[in-house]
C-alpha atoms as a PDB file:
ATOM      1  CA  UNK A   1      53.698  -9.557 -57.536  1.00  0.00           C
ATOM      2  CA  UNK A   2      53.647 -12.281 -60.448  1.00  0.00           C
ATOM      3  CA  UNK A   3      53.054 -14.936 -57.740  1.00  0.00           C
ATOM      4  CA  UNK A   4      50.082 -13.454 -56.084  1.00  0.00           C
ATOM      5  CA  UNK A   5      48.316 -12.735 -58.991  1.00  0.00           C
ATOM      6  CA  UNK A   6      48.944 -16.111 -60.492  1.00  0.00           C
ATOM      7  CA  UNK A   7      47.558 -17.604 -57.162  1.00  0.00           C
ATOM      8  CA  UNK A   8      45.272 -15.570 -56.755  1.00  0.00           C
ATOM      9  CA  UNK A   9      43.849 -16.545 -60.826  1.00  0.00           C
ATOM     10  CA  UNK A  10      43.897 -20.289 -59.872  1.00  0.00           C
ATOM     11  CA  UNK A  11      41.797 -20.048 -56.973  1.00  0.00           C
ATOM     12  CA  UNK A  12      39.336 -18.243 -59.338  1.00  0.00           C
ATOM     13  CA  UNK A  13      39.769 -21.385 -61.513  1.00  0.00           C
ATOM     14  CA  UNK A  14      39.606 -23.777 -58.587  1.00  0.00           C
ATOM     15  CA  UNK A  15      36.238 -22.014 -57.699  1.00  0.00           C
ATOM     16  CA  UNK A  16      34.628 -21.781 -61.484  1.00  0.00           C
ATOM     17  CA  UNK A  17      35.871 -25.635 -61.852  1.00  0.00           C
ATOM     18  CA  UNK A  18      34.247 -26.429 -59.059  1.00  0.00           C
ATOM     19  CA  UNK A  19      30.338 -24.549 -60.156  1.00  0.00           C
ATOM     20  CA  UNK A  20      30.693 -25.935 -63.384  1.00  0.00           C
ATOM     21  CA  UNK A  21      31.171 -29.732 -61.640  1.00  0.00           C
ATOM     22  CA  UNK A  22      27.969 -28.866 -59.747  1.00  0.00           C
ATOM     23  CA  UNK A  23      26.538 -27.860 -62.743  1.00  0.00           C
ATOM     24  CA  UNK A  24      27.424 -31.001 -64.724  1.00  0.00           C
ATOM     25  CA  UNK A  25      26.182 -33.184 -61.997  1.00  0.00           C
ATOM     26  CA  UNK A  26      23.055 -31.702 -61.764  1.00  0.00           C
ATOM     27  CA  UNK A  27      22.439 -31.987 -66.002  1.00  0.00           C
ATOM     28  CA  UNK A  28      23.640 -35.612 -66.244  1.00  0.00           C
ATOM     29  CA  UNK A  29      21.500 -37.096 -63.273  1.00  0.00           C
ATOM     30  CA  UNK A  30      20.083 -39.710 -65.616  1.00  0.00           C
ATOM     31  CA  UNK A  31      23.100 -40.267 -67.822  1.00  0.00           C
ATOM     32  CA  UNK A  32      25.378 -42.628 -66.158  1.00  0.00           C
ATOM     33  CA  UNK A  33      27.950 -42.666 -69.160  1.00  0.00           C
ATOM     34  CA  UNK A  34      28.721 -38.988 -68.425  1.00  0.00           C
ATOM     35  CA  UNK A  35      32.243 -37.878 -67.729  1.00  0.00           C
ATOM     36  CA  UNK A  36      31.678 -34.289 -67.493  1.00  0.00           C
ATOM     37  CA  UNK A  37      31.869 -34.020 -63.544  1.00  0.00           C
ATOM     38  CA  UNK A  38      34.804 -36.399 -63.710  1.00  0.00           C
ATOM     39  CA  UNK A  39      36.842 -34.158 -65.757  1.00  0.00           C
ATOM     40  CA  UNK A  40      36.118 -31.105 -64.182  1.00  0.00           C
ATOM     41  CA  UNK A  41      37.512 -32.810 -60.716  1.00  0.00           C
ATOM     42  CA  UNK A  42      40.515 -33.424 -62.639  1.00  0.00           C
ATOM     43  CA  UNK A  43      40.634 -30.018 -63.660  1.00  0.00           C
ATOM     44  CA  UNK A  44      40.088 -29.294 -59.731  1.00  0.00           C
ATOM     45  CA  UNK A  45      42.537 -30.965 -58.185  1.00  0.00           C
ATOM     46  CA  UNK A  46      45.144 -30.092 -61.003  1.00  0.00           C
ATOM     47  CA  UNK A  47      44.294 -26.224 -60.328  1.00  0.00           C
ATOM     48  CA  UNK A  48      44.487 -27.314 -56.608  1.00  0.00           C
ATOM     49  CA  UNK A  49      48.070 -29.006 -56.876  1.00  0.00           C
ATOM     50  CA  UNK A  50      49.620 -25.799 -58.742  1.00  0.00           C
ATOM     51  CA  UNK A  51      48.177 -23.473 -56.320  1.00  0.00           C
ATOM     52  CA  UNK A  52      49.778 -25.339 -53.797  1.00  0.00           C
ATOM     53  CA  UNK A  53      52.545 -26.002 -55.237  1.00  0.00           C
ATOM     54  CA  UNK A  54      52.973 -21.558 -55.824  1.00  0.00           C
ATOM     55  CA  UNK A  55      52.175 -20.864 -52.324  1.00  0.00           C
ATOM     56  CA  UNK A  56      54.737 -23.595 -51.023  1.00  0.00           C
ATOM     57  CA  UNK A  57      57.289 -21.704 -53.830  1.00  0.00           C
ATOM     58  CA  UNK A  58      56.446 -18.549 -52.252  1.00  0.00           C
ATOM     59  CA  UNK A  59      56.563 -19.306 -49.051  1.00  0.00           C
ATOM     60  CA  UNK A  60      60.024 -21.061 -49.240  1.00  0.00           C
ATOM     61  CA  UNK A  61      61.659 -18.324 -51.424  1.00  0.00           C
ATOM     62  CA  UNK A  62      60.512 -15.284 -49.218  1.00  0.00           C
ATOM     63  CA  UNK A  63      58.254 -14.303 -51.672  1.00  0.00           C
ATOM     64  CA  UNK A  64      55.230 -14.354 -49.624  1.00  0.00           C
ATOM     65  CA  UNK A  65      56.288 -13.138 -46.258  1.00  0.00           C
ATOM     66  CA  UNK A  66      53.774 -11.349 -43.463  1.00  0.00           C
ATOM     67  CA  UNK A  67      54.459  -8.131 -42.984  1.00  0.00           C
ATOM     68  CA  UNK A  68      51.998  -8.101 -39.777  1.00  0.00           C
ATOM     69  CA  UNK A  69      53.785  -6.433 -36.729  1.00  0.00           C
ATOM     70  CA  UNK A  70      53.452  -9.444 -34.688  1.00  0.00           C
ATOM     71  CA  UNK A  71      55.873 -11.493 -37.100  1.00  0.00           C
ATOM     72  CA  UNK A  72      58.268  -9.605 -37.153  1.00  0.00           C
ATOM     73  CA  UNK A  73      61.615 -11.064 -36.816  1.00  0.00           C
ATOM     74  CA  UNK A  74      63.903 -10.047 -34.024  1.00  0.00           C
END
């Protein structure tokens, strides 16, 4: 349950990272020595990677199996 909820956290941080980007590009239109929407890519794509990197965990481990009728396994 600790992996879902972990995932499930980053994406929240994948999407907030991404509004305040939008919101940084939007402030700094004039100011070209502005980092802010630079970082918060980082931030992004770092969020990004580790959700990734949890779902391929959970996905390899067993952890995050379907329990849909149709995959069932014979």
């Amino acid at each position: 349950m600790w992996l879902k909820i972990t995932i499930v956290l980053l994406l929240i941080g994948v999407v907030l990272s991404l509004g305040s980007g939008l919101r940084f590009l939007l402030k700094d239109l004039g100011v070209s020595e502005s980092k802010r929407t630079l970082y918060a890519l980082g931030v992004r794509i770092t969020l990004a990677a580790l959700m990734m990197g949890l779902i391929f965990y959970g996905l390899y481990t067993g952890i995050l199996t379907s329990q849909a009728p149709w995959d069932t396994r014979v």
